[in-house]
C-alpha atoms as a PDB file:
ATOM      1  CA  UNK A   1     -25.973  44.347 152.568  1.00  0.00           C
ATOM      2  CA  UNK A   2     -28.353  46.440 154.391  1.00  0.00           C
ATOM      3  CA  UNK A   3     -27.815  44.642 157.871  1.00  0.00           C
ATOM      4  CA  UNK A   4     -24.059  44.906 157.375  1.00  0.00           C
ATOM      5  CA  UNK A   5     -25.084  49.423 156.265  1.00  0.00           C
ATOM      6  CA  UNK A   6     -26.961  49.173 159.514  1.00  0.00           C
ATOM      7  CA  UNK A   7     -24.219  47.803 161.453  1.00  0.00           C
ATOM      8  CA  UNK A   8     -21.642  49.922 159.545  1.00  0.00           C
ATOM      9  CA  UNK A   9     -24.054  53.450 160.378  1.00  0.00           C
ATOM     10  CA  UNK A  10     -24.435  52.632 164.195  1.00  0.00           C
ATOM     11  CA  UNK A  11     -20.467  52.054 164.529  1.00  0.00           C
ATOM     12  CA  UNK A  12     -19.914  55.129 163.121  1.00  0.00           C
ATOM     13  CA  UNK A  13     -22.558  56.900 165.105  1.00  0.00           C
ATOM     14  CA  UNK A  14     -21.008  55.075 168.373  1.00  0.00           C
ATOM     15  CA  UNK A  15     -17.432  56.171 167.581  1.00  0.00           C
ATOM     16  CA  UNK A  16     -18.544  60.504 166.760  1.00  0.00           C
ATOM     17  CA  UNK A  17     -20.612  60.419 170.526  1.00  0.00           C
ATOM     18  CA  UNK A  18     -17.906  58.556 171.865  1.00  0.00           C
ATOM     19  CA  UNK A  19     -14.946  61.482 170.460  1.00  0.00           C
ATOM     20  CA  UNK A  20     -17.662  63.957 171.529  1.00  0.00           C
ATOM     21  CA  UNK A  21     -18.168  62.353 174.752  1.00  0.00           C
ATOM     22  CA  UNK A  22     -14.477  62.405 175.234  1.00  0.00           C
ATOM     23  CA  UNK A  23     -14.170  66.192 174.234  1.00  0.00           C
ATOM     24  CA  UNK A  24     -16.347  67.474 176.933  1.00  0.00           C
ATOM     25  CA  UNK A  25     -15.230  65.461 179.070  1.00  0.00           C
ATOM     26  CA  UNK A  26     -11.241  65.616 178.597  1.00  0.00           C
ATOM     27  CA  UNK A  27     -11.336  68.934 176.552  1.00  0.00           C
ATOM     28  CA  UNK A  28     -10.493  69.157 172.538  1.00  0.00           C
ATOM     29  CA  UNK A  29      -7.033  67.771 173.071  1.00  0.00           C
ATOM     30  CA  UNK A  30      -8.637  64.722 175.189  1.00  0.00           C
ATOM     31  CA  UNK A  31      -7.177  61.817 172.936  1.00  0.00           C
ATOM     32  CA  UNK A  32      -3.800  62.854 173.301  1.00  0.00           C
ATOM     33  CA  UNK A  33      -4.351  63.405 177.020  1.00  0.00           C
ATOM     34  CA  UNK A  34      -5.187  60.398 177.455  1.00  0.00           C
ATOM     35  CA  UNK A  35      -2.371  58.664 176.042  1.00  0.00           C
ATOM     36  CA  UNK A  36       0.002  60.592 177.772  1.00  0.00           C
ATOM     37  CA  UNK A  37      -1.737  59.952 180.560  1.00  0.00           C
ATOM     38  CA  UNK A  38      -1.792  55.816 179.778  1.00  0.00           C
ATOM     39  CA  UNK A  39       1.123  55.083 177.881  1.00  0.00           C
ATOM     40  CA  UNK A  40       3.640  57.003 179.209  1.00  0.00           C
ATOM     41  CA  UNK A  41       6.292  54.722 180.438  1.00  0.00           C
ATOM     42  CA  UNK A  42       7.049  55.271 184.176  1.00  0.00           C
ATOM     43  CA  UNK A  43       6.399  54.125 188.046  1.00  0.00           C
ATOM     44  CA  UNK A  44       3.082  54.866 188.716  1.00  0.00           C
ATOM     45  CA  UNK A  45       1.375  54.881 192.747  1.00  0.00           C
ATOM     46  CA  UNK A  46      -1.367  52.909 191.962  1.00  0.00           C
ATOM     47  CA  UNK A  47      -0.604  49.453 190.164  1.00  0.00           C
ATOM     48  CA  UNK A  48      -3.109  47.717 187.723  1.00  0.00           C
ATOM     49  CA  UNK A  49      -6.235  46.582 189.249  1.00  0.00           C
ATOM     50  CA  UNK A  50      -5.794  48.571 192.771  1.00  0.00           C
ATOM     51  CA  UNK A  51      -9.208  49.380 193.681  1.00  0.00           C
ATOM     52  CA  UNK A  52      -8.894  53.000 192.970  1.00  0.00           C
ATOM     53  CA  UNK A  53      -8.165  52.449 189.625  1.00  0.00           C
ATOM     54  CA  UNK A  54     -10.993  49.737 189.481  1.00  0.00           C
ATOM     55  CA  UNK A  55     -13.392  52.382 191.013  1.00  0.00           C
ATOM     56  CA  UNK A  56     -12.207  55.806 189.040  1.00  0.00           C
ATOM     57  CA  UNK A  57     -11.951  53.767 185.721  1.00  0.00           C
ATOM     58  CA  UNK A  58     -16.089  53.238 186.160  1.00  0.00           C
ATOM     59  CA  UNK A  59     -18.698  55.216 184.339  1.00  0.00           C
ATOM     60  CA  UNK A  60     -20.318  54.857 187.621  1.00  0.00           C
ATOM     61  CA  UNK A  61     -18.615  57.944 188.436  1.00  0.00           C
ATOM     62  CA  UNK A  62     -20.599  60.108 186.203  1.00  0.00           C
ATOM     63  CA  UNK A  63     -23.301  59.540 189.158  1.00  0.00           C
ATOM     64  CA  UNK A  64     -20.316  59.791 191.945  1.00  0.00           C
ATOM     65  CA  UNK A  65     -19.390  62.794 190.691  1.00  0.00           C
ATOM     66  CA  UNK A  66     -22.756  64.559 190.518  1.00  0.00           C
ATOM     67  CA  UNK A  67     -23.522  63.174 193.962  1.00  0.00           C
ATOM     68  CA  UNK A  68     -19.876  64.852 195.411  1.00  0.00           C
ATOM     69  CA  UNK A  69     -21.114  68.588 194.203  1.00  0.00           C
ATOM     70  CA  UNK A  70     -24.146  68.103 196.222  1.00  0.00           C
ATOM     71  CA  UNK A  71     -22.987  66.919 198.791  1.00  0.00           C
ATOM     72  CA  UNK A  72     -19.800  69.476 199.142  1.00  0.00           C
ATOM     73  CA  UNK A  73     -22.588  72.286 198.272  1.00  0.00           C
ATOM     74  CA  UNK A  74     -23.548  71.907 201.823  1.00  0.00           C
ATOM     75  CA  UNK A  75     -20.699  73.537 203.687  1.00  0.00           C
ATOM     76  CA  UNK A  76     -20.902  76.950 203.751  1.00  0.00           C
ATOM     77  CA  UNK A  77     -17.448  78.114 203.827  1.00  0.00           C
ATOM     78  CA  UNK A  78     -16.728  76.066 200.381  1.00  0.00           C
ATOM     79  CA  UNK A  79     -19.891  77.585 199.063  1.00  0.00           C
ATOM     80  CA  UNK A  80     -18.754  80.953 199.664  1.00  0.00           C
ATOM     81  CA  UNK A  81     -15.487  80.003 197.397  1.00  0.00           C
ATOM     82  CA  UNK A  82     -17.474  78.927 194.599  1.00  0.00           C
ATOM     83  CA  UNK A  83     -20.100  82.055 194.582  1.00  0.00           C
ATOM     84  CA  UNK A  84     -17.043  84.555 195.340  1.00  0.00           C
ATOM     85  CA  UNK A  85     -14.303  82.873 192.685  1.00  0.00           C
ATOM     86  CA  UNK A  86     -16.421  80.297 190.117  1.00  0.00           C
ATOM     87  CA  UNK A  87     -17.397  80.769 187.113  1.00  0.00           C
ATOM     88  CA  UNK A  88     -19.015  77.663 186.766  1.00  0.00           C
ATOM     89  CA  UNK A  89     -21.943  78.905 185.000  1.00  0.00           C
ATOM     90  CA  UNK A  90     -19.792  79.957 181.858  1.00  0.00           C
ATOM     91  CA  UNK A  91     -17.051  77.984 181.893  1.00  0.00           C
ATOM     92  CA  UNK A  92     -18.789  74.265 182.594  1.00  0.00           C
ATOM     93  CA  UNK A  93     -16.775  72.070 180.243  1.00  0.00           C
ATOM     94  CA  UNK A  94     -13.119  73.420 181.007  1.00  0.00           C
ATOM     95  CA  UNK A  95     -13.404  73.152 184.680  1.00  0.00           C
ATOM     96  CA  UNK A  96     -14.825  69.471 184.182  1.00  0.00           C
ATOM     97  CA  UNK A  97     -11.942  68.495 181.768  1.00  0.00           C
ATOM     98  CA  UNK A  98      -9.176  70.023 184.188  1.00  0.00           C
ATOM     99  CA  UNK A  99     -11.174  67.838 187.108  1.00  0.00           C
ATOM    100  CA  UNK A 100     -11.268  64.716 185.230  1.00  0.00           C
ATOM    101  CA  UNK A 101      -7.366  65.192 183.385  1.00  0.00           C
ATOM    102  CA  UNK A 102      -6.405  65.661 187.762  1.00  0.00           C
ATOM    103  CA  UNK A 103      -8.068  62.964 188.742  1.00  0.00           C
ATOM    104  CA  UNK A 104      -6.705  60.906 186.062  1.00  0.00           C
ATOM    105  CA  UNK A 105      -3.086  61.646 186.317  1.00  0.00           C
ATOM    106  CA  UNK A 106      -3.111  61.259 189.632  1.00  0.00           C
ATOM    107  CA  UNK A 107      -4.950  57.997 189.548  1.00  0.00           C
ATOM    108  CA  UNK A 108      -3.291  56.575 186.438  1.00  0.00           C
ATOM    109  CA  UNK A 109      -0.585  58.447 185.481  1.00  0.00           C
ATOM    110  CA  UNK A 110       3.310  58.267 186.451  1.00  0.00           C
ATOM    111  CA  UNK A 111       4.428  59.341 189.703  1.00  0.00           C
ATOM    112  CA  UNK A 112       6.031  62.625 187.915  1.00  0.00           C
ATOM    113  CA  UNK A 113       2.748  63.589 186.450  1.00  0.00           C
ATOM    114  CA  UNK A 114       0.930  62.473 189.588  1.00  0.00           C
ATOM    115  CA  UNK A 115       2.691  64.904 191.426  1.00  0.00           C
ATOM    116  CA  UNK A 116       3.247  67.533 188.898  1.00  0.00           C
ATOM    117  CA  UNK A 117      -0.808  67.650 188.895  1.00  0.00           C
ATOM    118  CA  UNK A 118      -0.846  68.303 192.967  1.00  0.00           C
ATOM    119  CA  UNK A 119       1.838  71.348 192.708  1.00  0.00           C
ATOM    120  CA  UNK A 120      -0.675  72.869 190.705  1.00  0.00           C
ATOM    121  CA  UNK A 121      -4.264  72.409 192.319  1.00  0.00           C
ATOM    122  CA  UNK A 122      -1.743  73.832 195.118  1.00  0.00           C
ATOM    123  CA  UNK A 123      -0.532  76.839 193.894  1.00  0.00           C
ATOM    124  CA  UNK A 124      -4.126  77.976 192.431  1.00  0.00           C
ATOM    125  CA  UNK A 125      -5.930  76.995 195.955  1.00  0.00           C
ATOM    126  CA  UNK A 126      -3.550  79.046 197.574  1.00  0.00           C
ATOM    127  CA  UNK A 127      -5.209  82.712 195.461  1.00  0.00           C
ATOM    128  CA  UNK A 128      -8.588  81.288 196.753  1.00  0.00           C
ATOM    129  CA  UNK A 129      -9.453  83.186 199.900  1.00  0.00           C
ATOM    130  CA  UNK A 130     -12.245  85.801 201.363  1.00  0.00           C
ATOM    131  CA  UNK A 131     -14.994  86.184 203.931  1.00  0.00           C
ATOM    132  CA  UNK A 132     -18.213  84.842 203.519  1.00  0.00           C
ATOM    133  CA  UNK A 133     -21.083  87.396 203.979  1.00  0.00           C
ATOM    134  CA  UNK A 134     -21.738  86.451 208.060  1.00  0.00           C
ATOM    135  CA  UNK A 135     -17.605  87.688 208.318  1.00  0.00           C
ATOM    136  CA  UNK A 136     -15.972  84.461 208.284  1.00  0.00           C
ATOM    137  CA  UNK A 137     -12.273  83.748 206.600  1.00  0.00           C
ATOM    138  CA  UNK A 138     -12.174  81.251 204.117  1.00  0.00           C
ATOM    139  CA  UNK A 139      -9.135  79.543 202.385  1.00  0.00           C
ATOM    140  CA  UNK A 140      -9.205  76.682 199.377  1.00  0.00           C
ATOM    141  CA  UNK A 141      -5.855  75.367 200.950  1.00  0.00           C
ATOM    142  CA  UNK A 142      -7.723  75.410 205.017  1.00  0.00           C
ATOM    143  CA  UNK A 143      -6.648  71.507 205.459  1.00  0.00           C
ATOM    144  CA  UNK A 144     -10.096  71.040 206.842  1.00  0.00           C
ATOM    145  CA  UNK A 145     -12.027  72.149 203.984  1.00  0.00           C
ATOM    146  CA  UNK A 146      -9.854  70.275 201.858  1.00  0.00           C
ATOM    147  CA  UNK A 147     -11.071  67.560 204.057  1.00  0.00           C
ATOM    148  CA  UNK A 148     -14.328  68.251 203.669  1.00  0.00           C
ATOM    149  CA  UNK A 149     -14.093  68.295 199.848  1.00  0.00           C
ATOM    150  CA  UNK A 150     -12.306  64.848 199.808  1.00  0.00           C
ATOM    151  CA  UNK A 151     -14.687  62.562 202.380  1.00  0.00           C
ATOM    152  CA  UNK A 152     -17.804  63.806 200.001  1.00  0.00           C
ATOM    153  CA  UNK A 153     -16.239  63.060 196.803  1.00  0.00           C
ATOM    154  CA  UNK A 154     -14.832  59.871 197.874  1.00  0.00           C
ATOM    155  CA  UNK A 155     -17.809  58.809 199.693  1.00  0.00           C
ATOM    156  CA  UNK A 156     -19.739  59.400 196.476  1.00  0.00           C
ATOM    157  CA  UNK A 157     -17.505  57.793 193.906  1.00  0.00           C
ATOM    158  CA  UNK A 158     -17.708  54.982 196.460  1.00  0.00           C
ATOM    159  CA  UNK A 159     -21.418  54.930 196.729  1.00  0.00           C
ATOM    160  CA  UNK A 160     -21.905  54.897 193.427  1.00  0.00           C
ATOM    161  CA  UNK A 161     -19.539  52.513 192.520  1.00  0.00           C
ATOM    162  CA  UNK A 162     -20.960  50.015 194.531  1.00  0.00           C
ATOM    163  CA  UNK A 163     -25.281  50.968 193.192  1.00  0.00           C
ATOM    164  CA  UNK A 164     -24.074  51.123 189.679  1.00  0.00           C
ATOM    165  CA  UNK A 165     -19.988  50.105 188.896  1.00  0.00           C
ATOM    166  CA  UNK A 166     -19.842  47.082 186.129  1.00  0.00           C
ATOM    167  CA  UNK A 167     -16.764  45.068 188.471  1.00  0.00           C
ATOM    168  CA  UNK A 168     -18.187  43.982 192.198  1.00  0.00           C
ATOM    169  CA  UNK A 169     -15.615  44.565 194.878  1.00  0.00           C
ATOM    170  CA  UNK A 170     -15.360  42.948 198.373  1.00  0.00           C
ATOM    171  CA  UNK A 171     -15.873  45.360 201.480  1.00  0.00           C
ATOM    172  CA  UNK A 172     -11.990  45.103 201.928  1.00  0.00           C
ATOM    173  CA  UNK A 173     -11.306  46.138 199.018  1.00  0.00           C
ATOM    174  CA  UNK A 174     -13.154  49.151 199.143  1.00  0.00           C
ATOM    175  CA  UNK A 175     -11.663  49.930 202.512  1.00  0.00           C
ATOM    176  CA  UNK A 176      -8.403  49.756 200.497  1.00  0.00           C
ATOM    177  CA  UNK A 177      -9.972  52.191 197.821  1.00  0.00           C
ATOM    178  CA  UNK A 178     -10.683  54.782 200.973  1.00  0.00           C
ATOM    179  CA  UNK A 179      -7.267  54.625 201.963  1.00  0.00           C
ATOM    180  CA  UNK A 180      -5.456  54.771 198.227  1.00  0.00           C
ATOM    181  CA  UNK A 181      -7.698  57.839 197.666  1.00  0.00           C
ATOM    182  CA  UNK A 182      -6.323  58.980 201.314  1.00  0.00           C
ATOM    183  CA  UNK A 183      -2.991  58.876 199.905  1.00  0.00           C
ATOM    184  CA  UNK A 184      -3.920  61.658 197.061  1.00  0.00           C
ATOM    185  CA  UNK A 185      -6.120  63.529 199.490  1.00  0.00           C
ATOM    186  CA  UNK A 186      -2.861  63.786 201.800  1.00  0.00           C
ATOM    187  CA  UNK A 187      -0.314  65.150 199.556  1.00  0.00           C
ATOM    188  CA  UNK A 188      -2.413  67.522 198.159  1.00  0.00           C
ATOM    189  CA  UNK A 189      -3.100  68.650 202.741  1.00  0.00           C
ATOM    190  CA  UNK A 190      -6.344  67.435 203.787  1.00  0.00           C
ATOM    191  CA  UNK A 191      -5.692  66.444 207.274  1.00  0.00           C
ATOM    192  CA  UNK A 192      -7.475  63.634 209.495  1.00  0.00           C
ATOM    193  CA  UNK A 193      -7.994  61.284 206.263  1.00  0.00           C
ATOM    194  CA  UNK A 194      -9.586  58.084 206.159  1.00  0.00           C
ATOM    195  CA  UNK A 195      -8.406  55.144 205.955  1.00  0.00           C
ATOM    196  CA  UNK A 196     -11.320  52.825 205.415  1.00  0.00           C
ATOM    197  CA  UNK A 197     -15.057  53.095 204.897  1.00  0.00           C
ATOM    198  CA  UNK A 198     -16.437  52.875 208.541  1.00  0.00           C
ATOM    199  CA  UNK A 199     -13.860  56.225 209.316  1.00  0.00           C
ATOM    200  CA  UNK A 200     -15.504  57.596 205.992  1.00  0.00           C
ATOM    201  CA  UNK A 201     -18.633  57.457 207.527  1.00  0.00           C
ATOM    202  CA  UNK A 202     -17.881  58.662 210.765  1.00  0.00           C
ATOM    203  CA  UNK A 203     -16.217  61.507 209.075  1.00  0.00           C
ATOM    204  CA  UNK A 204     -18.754  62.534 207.089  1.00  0.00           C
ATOM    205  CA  UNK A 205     -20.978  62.822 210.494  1.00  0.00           C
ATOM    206  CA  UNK A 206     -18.390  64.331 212.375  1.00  0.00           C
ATOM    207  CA  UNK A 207     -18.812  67.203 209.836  1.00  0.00           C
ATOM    208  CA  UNK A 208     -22.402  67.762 209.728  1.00  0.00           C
ATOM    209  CA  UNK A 209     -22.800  70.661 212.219  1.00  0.00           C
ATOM    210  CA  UNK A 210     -21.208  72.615 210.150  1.00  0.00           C
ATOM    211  CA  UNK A 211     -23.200  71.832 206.946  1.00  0.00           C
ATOM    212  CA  UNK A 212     -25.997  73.860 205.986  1.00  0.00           C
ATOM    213  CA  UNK A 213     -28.302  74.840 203.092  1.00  0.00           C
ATOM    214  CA  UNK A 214     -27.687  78.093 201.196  1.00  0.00           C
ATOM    215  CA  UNK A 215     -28.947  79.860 198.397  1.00  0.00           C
ATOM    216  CA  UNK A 216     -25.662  79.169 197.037  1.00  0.00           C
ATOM    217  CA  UNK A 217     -25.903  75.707 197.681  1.00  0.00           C
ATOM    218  CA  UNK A 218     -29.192  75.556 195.833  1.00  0.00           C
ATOM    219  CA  UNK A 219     -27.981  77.122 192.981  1.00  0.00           C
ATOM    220  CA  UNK A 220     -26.062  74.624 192.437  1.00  0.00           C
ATOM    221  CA  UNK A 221     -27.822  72.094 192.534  1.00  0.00           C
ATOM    222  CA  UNK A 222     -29.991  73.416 190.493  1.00  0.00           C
ATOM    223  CA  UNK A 223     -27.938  74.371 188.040  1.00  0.00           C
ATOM    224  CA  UNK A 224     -26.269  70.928 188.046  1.00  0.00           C
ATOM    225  CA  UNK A 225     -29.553  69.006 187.908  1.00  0.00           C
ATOM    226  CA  UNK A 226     -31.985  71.062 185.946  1.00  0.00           C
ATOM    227  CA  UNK A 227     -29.674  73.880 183.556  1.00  0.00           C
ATOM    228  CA  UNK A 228     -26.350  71.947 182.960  1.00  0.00           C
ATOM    229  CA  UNK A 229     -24.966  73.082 179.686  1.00  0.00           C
ATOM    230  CA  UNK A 230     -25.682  69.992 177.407  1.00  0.00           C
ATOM    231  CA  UNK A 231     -26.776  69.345 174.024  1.00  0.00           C
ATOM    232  CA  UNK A 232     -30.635  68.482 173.436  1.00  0.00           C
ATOM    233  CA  UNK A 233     -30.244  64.916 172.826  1.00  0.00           C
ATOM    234  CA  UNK A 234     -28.048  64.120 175.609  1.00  0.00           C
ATOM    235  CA  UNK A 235     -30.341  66.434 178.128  1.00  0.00           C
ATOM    236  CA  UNK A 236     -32.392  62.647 179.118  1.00  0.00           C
ATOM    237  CA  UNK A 237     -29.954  60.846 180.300  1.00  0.00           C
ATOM    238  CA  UNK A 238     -28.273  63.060 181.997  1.00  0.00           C
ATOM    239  CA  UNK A 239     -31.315  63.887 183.182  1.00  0.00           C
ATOM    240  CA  UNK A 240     -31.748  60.081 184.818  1.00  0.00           C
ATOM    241  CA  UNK A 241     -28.080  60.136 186.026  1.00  0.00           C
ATOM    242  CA  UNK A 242     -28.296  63.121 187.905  1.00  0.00           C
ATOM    243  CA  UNK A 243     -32.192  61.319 189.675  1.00  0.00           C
ATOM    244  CA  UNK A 244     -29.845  58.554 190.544  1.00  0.00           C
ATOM    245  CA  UNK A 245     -27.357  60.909 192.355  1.00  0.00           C
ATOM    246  CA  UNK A 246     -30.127  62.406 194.103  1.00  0.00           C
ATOM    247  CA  UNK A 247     -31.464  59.133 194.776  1.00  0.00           C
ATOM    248  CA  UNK A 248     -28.024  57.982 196.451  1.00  0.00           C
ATOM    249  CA  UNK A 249     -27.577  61.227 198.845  1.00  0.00           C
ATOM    250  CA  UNK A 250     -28.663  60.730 202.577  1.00  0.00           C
ATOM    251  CA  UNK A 251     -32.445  62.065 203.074  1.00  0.00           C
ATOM    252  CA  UNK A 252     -30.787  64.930 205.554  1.00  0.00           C
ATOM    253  CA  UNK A 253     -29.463  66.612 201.950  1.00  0.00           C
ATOM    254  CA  UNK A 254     -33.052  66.696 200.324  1.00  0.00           C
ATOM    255  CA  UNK A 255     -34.076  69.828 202.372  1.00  0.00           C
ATOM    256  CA  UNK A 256     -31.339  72.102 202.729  1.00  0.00           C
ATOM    257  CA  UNK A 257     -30.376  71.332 198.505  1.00  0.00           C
ATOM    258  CA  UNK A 258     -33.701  72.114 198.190  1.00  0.00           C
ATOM    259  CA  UNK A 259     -34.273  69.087 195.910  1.00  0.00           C
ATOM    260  CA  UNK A 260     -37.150  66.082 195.892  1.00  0.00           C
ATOM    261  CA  UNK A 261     -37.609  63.895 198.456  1.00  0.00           C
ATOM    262  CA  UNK A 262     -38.614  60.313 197.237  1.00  0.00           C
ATOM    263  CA  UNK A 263     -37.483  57.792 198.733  1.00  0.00           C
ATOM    264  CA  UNK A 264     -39.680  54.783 197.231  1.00  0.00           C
ATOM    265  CA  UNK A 265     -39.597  56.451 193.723  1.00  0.00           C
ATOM    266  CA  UNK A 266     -35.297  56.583 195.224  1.00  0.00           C
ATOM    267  CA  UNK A 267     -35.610  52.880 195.382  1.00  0.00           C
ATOM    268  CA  UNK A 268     -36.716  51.886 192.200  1.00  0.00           C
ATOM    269  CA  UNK A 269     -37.213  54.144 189.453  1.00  0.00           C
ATOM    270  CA  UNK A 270     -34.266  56.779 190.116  1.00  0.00           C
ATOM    271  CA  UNK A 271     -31.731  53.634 190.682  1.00  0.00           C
ATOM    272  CA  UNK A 272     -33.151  51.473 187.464  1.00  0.00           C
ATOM    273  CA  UNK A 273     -32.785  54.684 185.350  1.00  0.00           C
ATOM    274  CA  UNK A 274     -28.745  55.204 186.840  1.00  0.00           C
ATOM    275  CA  UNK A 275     -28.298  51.630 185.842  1.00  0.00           C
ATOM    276  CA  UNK A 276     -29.507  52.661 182.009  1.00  0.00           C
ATOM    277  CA  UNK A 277     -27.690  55.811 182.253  1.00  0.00           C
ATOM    278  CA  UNK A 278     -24.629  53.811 182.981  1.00  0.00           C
ATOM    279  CA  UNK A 279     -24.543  50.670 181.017  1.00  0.00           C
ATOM    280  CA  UNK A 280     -25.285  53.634 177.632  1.00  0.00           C
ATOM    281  CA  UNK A 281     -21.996  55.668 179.136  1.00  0.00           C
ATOM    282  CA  UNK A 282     -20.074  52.088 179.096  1.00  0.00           C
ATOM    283  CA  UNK A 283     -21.363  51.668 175.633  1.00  0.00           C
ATOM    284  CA  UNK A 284     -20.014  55.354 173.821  1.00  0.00           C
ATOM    285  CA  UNK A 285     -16.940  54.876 176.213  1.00  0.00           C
ATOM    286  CA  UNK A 286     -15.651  50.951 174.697  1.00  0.00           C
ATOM    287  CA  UNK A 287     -16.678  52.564 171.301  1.00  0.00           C
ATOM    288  CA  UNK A 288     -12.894  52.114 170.741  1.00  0.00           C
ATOM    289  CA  UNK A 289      -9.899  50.603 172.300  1.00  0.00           C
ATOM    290  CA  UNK A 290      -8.838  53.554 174.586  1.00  0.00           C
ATOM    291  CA  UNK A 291      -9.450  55.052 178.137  1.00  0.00           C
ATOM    292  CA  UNK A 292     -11.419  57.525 178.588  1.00  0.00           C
ATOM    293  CA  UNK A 293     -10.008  59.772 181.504  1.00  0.00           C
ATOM    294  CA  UNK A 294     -11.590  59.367 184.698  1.00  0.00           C
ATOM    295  CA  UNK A 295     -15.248  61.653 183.992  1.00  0.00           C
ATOM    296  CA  UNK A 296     -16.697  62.485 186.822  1.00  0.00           C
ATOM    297  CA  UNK A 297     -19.758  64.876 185.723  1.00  0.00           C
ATOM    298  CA  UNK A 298     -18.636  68.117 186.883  1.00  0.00           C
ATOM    299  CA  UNK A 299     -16.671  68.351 190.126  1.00  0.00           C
ATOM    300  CA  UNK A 300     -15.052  71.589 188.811  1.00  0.00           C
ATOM    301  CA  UNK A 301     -18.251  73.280 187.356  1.00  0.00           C
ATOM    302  CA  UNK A 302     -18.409  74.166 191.112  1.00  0.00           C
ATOM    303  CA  UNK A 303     -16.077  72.606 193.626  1.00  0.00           C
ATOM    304  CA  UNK A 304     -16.646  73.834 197.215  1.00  0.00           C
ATOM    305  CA  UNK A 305     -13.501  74.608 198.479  1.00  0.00           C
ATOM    306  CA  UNK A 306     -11.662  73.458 195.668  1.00  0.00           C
ATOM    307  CA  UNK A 307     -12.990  75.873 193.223  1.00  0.00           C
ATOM    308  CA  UNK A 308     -10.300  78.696 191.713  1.00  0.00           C
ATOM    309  CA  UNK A 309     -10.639  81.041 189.157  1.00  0.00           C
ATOM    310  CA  UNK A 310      -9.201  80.591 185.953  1.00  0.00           C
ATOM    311  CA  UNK A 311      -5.655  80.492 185.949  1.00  0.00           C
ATOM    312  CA  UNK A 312      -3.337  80.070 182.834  1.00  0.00           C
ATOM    313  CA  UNK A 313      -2.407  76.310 183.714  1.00  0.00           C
ATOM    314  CA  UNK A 314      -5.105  73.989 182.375  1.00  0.00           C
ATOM    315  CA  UNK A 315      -4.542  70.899 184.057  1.00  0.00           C
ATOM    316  CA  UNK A 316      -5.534  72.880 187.257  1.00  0.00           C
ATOM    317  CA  UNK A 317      -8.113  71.081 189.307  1.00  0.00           C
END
C-alpha cells in the first residue's frame, strides 16, 4: 500500500510540473493550443516523421533554443531591435509561448494555420524599425537580418539535436531538416537560405564580420543565463541547460557574450549535465499522452531582429 501511495504521489507530482511546464511554455491556454495545433484535421507541410518534426518535437531544443539567443545576440543591428522595442525583461513567459505556439503551427500544424502564423510575425516585423546609436537603419522585415535570425536558430536546434536529441538521425537527414526549416524561413523573407548543413555553416561564416559584442548583447546573455524569471526549484536545471548551450557555441562567442570560456569543463561536465537536463524535460513532458508545443527556452524573451513589441495578436512570434 505504501509503494503503490509512493507511486500514486510521484504521478501526481509528474503530471502538476508537467501542466506547469506546459503553461510557461505554451501560455495558460497551452492544452487547448496544443490540440488545435495536433488534431486539427487538415494538409499539413511537413508529414509525420520529416526530420523537422523529428528535430522540433525534441526537448533538446530547450538547449537549441538558448544557444539561438546567443548566438543572434551577436549582430548588432538585431540587438539594437531588441534594446529599442523588447520588453523581454517583463514580459519573459508571453513572448516564449507566442515563439513556441509559431514554431509549432508552423511545424505541425495545417497548412492554414501554418500560414496564418507567418501573416502575422509579418505584419508585427514590419512596426519594428530605427537607428542604432552609431546612425544605422534597422528593419525586423530587412531579408538579411531575417537571415541572420534563421541560420543561428536553425544551426542551434540542429546542434543540439544532434549533442542531446533522444532519436539519432543520419547526416542526410539533417541536411533535409536544413532545407524543411528553409522552407519556413522563406515564406516568412529571409533570402539566400540554406539548403543543407555544409551551406549552414558557410553561412553562418559568411556573416561573421558583421557580428560583434555589445553591451546589449551581454545583457542578454546574462539575463538569459544568470536572471531568467524562474521559480526556485526549477532555477538548477535550467541552470545546467543553459552550461550546455554555452558549452555548444563556437569559442569565437565566449568573448564578445562576455561569458566563460571552458572548453575541457565544455567537454564533459557542461554536456553530461545537458544530457540530465534533458532526459528530466522528456520525463515532465511524457507525463501524459499529449504534445507539448515545440519549447524552445526563450527565443522571444529577446529575438534579434525578430523581436516586436507587444501587439494585440498573441500568436505573434
Amino acid at each position: 500500500m505504501m509503494q503503490t501511495g509512493s507511486v500514486g504521489q510521484i504521478t501526481g507530482l509528474r503530471n502538476r510540473l508537467s501542466h506547469s511546464l506546459l503553461e510557461k511554455v505554451a501560455g495558460p491556454d497551452g492544452t487547448e493550443q496544443t490540440r488545435r495545433i495536433h488534431a486539427t484535421p487538415g494538409p499539413r507541410w511537413f508529414a509525420k516523421g520529416a526530420p523537422i518534426r523529428v528535430v522540433h518535437g525534441d526537448a533538446s531544443m530547450y538547449i537549441g533554443g538558448m544557444r539561438a539567443l546567443l548566438l543572434q545576440a551577436l549582430h548588432p543591428l538585431a540587438m539594437a531591435a531588441v534594446d529599442d522595442h523588447s520588453d523581454y525583461r517583463a514580459n519573459t513567459w508571453g513572448r516564449l509561448a507566442r515563439t513556441a505556439t509559431y514554431i509549432a503551427e508552423t511545424t505541425y500544424g495545417t497548412i492554414e494555420h501554418a500560414e496564418r502564423a507567418i501573416r502575422i510575425v509579418q505584419a508585427v516585423h514590419k512596426r519594428v524599425h530605427g537607428t542604432t546609436v552609431d546612425g544605422r537603419p534597422y528593419r525586423a522585415d530587412d531579408p538579411h537580418l531575417l537571415t541572420w535570425v534563421h541560420v543561428a536558430e536553425i544551426d542551434s536546434f540542429l546542434v543540439a539535436h544532434e549533442r542531446f536529441g533522444s532519436q539519432s538521425l543520419t547526416p542526410r537527414q539533417y541536411d533535409e531538416y536544413v532545407a524543411q526549416a528553409g522552407e519556413v524561413a522563406t515564406r516568412l523573407g529571409a533570402v539566400d537560405v540554406p539548403t543543407t548543413r555544409a551551406e549552414l555553416t558557410a553561412a553562418i561564416e559568411a556573416f561573421r564580420p558583421e557580428l560583434e559584442g555589445t553591451p546589449g548583447a551581454a545583457d542578454v546573455a546574462q539575463f538569459l543565463l544568470r536572471h531568467a524569471p524562474l521559480p526556485r526549484p526549477i532555477k538548477p536545471a535550467y541552470w545546467l541547460l543553459g552550461r550546455a548551450a554555452v558549452a555548444t557555441l563556437p569559442r569565437w562567442t565566449r568573448e564578445p557574450l562576455r561569458v566563460p570560456d571552458h572548453p575541457r569543463r565544455d567537454r564533459t561536465t557542461a554536456l553530461l549535465g545537458g544530457r540530465v537536463g534533458t532526459a528530466g524535460i522528456r520525463w515532465l513532458t511524457t507525463a501524459e499522452p499529449m504534445q507539448h508545443p515545440v519549447p524552445p527556452p526563450d527565443p522571444e524573451s529577446a529575438p534579434p531582429a525578430a523581436d516586436q513589441p507587444d501587439p494585440q495578436p498573441q500568436e505573434s512570434r
